[in-house]
N, C-alpha and C. Protein backbone atom coordinates (compact mmCIF):
# COMPACT_ATOMS: atom_id res chain seq x y z
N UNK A 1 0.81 -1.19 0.00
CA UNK A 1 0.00 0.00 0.00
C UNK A 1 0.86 1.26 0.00
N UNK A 2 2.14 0.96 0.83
CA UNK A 2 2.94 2.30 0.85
C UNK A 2 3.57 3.06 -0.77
N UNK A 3 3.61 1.26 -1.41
CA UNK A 3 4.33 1.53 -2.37
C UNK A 3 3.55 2.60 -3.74
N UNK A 4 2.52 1.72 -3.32
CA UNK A 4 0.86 2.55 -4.72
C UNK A 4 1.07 4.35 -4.03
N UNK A 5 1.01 4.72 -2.56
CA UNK A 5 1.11 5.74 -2.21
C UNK A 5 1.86 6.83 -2.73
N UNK A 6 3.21 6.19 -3.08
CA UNK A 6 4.39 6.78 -3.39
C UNK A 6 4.66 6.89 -4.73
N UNK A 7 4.12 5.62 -5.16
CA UNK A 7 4.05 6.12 -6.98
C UNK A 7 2.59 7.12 -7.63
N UNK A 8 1.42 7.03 -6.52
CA UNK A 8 0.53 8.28 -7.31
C UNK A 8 0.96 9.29 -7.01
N UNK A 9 1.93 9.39 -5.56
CA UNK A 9 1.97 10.95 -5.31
C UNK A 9 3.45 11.20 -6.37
N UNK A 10 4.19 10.46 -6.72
CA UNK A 10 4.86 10.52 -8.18
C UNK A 10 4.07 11.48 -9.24
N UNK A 11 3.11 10.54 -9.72
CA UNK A 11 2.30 10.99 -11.01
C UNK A 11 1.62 12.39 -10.90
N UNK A 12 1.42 12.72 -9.42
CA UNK A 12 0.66 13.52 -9.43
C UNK A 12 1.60 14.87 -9.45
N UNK A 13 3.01 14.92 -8.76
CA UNK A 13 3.72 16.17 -9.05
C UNK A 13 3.96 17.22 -10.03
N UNK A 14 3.62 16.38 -11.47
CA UNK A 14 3.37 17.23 -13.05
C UNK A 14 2.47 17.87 -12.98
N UNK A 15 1.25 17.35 -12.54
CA UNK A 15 0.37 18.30 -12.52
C UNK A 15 -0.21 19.12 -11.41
N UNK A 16 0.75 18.64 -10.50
CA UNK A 16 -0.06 19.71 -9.27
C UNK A 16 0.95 21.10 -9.63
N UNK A 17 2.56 20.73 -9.99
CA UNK A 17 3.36 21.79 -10.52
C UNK A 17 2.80 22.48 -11.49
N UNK A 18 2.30 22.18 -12.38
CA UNK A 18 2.02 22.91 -13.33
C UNK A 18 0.90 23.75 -12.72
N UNK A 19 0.06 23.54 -11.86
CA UNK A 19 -1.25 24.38 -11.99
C UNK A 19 -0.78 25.37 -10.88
N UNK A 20 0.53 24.86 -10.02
CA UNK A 20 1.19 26.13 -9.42
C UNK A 20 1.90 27.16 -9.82
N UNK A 21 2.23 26.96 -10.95
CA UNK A 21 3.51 27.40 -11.88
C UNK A 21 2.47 28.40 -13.59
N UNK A 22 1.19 28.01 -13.25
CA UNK A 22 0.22 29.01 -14.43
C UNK A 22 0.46 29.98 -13.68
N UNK A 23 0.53 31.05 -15.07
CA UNK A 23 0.66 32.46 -14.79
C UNK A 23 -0.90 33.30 -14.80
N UNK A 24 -0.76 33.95 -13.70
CA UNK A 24 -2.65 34.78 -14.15
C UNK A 24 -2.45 35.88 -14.74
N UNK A 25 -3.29 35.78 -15.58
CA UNK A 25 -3.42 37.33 -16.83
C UNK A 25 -4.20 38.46 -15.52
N UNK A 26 -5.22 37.55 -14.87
CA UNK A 26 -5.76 38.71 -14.08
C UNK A 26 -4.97 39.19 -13.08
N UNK A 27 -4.37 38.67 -12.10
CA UNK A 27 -2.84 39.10 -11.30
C UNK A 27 -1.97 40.02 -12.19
N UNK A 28 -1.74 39.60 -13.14
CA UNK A 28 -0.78 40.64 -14.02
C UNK A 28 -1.49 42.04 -14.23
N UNK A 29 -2.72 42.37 -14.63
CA UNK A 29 -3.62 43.42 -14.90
C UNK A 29 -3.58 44.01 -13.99
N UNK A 30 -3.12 43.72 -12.62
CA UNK A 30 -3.47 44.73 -11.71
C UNK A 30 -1.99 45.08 -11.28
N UNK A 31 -1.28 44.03 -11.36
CA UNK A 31 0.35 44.86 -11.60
C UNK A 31 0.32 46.02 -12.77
N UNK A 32 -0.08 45.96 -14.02
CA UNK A 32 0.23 46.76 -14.85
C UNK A 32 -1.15 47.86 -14.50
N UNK A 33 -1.90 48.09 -13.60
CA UNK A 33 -2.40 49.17 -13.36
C UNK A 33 -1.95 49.83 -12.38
N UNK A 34 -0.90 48.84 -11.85
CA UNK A 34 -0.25 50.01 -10.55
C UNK A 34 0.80 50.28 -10.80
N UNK A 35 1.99 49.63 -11.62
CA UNK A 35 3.28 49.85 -11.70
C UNK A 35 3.53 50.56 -13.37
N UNK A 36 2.76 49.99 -14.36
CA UNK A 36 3.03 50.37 -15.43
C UNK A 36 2.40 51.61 -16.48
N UNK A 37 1.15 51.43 -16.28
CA UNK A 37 0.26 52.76 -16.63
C UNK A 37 0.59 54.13 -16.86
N UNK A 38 1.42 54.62 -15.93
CA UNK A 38 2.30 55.68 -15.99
C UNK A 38 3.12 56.14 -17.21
N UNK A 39 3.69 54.77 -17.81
CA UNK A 39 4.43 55.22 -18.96
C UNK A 39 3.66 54.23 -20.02
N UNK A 40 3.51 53.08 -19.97
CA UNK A 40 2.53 52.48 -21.36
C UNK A 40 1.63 52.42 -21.28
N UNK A 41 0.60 52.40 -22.16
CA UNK A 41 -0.94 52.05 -22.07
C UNK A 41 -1.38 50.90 -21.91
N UNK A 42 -1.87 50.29 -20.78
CA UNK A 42 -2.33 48.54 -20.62
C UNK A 42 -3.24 48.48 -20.56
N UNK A 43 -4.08 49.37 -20.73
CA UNK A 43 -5.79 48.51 -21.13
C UNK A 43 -6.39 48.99 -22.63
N UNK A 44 -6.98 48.41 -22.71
CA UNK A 44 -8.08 48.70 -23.96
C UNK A 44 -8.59 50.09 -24.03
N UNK A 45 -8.78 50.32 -22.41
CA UNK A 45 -9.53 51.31 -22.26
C UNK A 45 -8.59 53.25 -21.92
N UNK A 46 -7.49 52.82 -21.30
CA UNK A 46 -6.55 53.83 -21.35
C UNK A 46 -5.97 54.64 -22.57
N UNK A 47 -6.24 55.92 -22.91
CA UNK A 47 -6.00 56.83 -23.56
C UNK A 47 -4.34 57.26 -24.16
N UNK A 48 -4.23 57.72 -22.31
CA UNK A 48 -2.57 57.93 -22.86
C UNK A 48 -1.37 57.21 -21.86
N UNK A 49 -0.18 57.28 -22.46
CA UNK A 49 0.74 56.79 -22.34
C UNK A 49 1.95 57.69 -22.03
N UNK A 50 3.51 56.88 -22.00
CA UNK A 50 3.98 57.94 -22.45
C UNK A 50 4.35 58.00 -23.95
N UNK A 51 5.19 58.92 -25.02
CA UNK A 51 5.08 59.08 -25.65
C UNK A 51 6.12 58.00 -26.27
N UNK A 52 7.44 57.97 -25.31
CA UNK A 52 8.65 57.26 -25.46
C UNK A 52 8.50 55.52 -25.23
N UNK A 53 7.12 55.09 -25.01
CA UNK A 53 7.41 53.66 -24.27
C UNK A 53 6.01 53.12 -24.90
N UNK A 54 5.79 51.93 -25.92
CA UNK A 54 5.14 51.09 -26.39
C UNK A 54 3.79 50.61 -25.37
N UNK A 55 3.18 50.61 -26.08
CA UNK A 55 1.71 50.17 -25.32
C UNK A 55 1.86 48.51 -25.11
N UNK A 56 1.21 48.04 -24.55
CA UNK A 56 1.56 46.42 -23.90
C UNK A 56 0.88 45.76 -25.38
N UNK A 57 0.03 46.43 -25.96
CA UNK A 57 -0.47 45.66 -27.43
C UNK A 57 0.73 45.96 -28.07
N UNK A 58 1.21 46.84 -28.97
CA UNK A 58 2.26 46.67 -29.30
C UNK A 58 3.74 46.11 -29.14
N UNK A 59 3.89 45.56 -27.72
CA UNK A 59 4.61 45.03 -27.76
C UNK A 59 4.31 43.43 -27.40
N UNK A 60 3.13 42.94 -27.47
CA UNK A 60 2.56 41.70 -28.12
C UNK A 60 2.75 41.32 -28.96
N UNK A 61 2.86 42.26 -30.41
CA UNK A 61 2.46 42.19 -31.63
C UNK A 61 3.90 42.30 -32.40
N UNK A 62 5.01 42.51 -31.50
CA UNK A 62 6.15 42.00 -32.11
C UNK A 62 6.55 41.18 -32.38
N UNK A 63 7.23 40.91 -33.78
CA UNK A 63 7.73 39.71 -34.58
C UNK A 63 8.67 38.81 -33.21
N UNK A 64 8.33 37.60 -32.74
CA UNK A 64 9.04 37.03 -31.67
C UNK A 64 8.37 37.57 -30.26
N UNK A 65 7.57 37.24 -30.02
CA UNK A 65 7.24 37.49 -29.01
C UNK A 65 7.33 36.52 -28.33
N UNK A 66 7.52 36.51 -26.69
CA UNK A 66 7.38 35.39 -26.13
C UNK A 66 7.12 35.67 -24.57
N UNK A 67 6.21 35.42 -24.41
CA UNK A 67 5.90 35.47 -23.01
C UNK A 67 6.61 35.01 -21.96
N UNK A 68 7.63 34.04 -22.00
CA UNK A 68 8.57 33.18 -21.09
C UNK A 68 9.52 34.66 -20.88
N UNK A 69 10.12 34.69 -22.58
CA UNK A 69 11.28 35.44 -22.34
C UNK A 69 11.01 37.08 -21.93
N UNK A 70 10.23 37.86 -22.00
CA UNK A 70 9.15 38.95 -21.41
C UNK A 70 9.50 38.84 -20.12
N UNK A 71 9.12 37.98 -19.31
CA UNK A 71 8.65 37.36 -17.76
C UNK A 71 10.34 37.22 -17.52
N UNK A 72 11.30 37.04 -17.92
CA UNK A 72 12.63 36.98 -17.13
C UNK A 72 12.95 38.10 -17.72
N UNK A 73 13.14 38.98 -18.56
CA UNK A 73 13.43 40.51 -19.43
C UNK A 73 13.09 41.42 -17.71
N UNK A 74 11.15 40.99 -17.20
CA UNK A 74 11.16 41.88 -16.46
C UNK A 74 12.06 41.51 -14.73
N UNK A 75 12.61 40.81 -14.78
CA UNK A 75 13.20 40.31 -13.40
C UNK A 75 14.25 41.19 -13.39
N UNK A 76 14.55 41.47 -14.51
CA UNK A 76 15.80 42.42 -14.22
C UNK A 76 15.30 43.46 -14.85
N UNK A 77 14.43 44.57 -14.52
CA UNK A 77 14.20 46.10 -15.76
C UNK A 77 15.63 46.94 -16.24
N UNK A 78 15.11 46.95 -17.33
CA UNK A 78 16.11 48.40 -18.17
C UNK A 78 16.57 49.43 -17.33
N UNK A 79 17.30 50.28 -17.27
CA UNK A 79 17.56 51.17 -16.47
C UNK A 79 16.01 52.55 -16.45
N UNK A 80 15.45 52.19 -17.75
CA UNK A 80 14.71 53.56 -18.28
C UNK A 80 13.32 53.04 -17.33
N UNK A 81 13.10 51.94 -16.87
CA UNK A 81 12.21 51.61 -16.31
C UNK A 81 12.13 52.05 -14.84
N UNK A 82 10.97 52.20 -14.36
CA UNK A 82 11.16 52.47 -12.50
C UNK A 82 11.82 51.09 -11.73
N UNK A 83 12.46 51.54 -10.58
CA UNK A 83 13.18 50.52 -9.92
C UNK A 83 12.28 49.80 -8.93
N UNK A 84 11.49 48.39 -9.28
CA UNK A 84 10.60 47.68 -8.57
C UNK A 84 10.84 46.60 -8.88
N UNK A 85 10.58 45.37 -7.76
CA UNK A 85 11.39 44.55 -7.97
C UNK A 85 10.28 43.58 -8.04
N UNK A 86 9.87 42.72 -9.23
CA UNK A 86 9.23 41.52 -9.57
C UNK A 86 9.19 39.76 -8.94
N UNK A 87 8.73 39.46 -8.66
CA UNK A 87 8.79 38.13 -8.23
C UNK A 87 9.11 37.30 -9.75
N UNK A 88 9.31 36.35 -9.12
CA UNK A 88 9.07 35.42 -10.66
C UNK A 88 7.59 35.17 -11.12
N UNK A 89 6.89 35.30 -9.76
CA UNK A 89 5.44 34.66 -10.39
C UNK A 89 4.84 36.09 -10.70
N UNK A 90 5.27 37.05 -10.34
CA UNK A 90 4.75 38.57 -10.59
C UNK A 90 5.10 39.08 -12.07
N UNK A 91 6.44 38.41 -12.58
CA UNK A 91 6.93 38.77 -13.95
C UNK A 91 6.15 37.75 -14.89
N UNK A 92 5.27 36.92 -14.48
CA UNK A 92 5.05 35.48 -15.19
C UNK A 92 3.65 35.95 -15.41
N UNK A 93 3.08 36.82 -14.37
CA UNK A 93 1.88 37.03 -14.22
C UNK A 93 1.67 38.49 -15.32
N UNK A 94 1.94 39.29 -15.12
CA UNK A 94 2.43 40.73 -16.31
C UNK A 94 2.68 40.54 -17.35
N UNK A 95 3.79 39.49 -18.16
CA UNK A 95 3.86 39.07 -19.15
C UNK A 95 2.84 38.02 -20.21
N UNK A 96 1.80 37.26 -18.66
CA UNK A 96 0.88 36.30 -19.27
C UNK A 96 -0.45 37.31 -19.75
N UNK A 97 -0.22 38.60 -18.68
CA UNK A 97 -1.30 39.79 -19.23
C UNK A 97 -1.25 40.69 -20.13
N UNK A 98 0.11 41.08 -20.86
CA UNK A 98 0.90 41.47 -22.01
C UNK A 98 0.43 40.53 -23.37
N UNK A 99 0.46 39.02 -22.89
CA UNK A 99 0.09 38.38 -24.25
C UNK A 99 -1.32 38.33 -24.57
N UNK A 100 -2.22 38.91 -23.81
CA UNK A 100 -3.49 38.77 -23.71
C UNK A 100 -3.69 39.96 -24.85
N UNK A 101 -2.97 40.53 -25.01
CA UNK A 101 -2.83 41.84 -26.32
C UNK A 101 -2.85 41.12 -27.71
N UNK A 102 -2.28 40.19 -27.62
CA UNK A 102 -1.38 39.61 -29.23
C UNK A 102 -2.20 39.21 -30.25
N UNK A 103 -2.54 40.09 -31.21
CA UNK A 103 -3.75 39.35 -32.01
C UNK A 103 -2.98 38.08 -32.78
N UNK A 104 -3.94 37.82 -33.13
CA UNK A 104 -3.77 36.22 -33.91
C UNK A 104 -3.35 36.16 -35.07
């Protein structure tokens, strides 16, 4: 019995990881209404931006996009960016709400 124990809780580590390890678009939306807004435009519904820094659709819609590589880009920001410091699941979460831009 110990042994069946030890091999489901085996099988089951893929997927309990994975559903810890999804990124939320909605977690990210509210990072990019508090940290980012200021200089890009992240909603549908926001007007302006700044003039110097890409709206989160446009930078969806770049040739190569990738949400993985986005999500470690923000672990470390550009210098031109404000100095705040991201979690991994906070950069995973912003970037999974960034691709929510990307048309098809």
């Amino acid at each position: 019995m110990r042994r069946f124990a030890f091999v489901l809780s085996l099988a089951l580590v893929p997927v309990m990881s994975g559903s810890l390890q999804a990124a939320d678009a909605d977690q990210g939306k509210i990072i990019a209404e508090r940290w980012c807004n200021s200089c890009h435009v992240v909603s549908d519904t926001q007007r302006k931006g700044s003039d110097a820094t890409p709206s989160f659709a446009t930078i969806a819609d770049r040739a190569g996009f990738d949400a993985d590589k986005l999500a470690f880009f923000l672990l470390d920001p550009h210098p031109i960016m404000p100095n705040f410091a991201l979690s991994r699941a906070e950069a995973a979460n912003l970037s999974a709400y960034i691709a929510t831009f990307k048309r098809r």
